[in-house]
C-alpha atoms as a PDB file:
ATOM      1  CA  UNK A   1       0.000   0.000   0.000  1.00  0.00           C
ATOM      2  CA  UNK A   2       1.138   3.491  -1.014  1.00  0.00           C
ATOM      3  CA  UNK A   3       1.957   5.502   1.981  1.00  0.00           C
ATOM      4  CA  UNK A   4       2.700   9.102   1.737  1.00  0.00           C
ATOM      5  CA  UNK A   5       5.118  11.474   4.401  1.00  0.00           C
ATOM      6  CA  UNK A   6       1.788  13.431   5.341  1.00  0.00           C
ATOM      7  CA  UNK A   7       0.170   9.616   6.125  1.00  0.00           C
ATOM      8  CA  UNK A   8       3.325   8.482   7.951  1.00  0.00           C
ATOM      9  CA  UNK A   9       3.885  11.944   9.847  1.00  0.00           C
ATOM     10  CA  UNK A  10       0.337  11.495  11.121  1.00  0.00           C
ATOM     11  CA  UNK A  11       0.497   7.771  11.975  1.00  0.00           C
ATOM     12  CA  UNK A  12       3.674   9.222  13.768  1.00  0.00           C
ATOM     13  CA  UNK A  13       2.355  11.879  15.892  1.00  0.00           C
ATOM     14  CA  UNK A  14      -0.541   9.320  16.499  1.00  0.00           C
ATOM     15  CA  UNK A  15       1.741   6.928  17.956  1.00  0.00           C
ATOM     16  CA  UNK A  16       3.709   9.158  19.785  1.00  0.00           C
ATOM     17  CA  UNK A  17       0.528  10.908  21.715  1.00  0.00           C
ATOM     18  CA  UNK A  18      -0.540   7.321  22.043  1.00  0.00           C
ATOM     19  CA  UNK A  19       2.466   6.637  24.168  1.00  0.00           C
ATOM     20  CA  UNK A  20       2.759   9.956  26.031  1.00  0.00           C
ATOM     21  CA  UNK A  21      -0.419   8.721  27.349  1.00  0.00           C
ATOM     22  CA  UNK A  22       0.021   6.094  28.696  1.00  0.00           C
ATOM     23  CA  UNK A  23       3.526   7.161  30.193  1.00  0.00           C
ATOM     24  CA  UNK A  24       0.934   9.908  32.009  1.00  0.00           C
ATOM     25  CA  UNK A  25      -1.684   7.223  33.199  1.00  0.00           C
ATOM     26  CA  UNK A  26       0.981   4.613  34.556  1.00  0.00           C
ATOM     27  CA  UNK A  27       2.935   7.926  36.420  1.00  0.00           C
ATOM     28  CA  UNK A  28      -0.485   9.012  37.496  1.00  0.00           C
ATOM     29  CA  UNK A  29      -1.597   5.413  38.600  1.00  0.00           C
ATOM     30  CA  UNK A  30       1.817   4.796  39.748  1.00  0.00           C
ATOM     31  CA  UNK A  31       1.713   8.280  41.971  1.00  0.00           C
ATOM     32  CA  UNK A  32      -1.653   7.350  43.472  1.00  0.00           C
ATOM     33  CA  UNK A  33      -1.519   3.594  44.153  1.00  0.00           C
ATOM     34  CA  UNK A  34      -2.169   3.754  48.054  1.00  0.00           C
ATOM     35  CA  UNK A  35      -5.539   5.916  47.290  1.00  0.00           C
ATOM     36  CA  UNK A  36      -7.812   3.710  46.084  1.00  0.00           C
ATOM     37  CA  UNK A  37     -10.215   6.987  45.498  1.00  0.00           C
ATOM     38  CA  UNK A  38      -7.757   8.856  43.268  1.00  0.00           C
ATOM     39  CA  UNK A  39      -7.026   5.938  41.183  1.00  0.00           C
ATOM     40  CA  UNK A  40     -10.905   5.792  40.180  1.00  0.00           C
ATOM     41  CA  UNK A  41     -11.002   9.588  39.547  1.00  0.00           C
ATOM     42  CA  UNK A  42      -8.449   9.030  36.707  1.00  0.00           C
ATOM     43  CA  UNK A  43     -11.281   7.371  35.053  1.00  0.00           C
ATOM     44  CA  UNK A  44     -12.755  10.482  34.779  1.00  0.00           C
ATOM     45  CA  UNK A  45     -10.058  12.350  32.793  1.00  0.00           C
ATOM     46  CA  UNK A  46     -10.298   9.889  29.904  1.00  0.00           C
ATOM     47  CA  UNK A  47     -11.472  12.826  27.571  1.00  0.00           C
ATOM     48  CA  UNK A  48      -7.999  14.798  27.737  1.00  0.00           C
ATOM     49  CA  UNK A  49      -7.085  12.142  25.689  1.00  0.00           C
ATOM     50  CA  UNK A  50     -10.015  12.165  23.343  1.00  0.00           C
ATOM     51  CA  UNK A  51      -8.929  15.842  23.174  1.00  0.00           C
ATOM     52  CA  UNK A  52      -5.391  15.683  22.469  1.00  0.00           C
ATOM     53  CA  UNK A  53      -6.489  13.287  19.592  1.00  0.00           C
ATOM     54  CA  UNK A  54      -8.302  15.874  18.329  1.00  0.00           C
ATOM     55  CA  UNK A  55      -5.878  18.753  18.487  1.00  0.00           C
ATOM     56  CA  UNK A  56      -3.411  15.712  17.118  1.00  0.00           C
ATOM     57  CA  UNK A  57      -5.792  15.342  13.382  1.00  0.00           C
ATOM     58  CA  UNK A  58      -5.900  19.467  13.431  1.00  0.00           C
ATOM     59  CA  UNK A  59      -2.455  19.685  13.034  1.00  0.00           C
ATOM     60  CA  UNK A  60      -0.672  20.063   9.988  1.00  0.00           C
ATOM     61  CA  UNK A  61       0.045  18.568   7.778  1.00  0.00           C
ATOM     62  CA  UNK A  62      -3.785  17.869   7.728  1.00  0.00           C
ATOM     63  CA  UNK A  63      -6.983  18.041   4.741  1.00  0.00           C
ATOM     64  CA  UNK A  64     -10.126  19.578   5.271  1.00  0.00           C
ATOM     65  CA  UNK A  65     -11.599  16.513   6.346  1.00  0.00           C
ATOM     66  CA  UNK A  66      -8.663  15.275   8.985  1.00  0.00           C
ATOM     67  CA  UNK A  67      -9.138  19.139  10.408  1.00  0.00           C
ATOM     68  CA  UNK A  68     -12.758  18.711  11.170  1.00  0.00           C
ATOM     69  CA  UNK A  69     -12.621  15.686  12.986  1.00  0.00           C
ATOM     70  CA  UNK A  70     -10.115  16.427  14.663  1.00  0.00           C
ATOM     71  CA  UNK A  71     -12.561  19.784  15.656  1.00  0.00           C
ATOM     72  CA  UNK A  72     -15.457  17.432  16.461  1.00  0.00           C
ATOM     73  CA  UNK A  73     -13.016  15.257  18.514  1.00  0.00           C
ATOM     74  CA  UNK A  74     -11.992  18.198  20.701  1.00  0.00           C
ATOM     75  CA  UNK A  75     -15.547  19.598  21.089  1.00  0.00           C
ATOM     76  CA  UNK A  76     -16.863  15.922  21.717  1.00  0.00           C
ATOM     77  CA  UNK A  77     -13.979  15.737  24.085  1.00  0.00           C
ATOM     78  CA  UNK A  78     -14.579  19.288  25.790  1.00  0.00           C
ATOM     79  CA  UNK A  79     -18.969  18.022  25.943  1.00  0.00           C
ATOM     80  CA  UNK A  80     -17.707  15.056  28.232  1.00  0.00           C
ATOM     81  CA  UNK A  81     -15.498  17.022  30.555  1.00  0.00           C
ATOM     82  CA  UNK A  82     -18.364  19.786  30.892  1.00  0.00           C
ATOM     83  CA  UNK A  83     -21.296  16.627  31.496  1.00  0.00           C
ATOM     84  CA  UNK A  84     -19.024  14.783  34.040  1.00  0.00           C
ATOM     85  CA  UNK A  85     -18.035  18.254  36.005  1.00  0.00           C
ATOM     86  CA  UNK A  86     -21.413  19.383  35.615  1.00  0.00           C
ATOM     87  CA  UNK A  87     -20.459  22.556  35.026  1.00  0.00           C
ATOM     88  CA  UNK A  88     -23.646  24.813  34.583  1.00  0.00           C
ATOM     89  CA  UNK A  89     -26.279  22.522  35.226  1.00  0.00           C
ATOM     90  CA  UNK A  90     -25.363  20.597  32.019  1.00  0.00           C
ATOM     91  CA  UNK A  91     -25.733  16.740  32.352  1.00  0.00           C
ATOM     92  CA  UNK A  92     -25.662  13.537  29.770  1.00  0.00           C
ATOM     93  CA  UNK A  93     -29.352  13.778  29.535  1.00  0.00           C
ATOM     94  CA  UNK A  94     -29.965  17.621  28.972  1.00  0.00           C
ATOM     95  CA  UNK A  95     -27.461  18.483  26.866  1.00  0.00           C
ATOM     96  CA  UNK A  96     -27.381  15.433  24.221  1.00  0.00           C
ATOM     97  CA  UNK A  97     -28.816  17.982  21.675  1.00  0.00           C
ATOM     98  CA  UNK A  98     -24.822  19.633  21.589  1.00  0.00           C
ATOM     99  CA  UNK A  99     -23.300  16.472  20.039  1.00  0.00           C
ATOM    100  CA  UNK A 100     -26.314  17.171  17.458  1.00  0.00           C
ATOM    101  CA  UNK A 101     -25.195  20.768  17.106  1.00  0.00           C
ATOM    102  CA  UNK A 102     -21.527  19.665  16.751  1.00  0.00           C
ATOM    103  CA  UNK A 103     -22.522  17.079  13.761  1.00  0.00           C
ATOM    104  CA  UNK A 104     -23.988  20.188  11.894  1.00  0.00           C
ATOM    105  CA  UNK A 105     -21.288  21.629  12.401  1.00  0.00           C
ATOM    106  CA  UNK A 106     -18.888  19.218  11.329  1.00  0.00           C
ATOM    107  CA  UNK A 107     -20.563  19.020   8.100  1.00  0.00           C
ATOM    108  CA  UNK A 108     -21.341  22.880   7.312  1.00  0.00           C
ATOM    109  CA  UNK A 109     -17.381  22.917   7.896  1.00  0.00           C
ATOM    110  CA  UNK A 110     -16.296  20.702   5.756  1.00  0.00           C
ATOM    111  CA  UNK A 111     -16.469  22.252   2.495  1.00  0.00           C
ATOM    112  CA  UNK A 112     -14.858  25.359   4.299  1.00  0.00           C
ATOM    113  CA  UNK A 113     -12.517  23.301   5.637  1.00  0.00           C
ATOM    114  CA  UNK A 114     -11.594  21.750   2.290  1.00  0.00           C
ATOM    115  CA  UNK A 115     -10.824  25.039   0.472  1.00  0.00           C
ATOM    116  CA  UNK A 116      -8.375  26.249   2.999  1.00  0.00           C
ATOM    117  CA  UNK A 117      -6.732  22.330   3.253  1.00  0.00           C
ATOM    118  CA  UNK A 118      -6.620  21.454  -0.017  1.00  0.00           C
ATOM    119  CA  UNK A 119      -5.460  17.460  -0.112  1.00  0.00           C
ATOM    120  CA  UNK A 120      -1.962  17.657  -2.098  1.00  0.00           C
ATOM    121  CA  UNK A 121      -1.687  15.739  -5.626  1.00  0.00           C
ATOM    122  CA  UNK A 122       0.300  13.119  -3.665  1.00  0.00           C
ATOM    123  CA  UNK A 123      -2.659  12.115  -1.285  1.00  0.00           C
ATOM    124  CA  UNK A 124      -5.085  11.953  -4.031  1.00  0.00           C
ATOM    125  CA  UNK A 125      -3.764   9.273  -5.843  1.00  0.00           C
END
């Protein structure tokens, strides 16, 4: 299969994000191992990492499409976070209609998206 540098510098920066965290869970659990309590709060800090995957695809070198899921990911990401804290009043089962929002928005952004991240003659073929 034909891979090209923006495909392997992504797979790369996926790997390496990957592996910085889980260096920061096994410090974290490693750090907190007599608190039984702490180590199940972790759990709740699971989407950092859906966030850094996010800001990871919005990188460049990205396309228009890579960009806005990476977007998505990171608002997805930042919805969880918000839900779990419970920061104003929002919960799982009153604010459900965001991740609707953020699927419009995904898709009214993509054809933006695609004009200002134009996929290279390389990535096309």
């Amino acid at each position: 299969m034909h891979c090209t540098a923006s495909h392997a510098s992504h797979r790369q920066r996926r790997q390496v994000i990957w592996g910085l965290t889980l260096i920061a869970f096994g410090l974290a659990y490693l750090l907190q191992r007599d608190d039984d309590t702490a180590v199940a709060r972790l759990w709740l800090y699971w989407p950092w990492v859906l966030v850094a995957f996010g800001v990871n695809n919005m990188l460049p070198p990205t396309d228009g499409r890579r960009f806005v899921d990476g977007l998505s990911q990171v608002l997805f990401g930042a919805w969880f976070w918000i839900t779990v804290e419970g920061w104003w009043g929002l919960t799982f089962s009153n604010s459900w209609p965001l991740l609707i929002i953020v699927a419009g928005l995904g898709m009214v952004l993509q054809p933006l998206a695609n004009r200002y991240f134009p996929r290279r003659a390389e990535e096309q073929s």
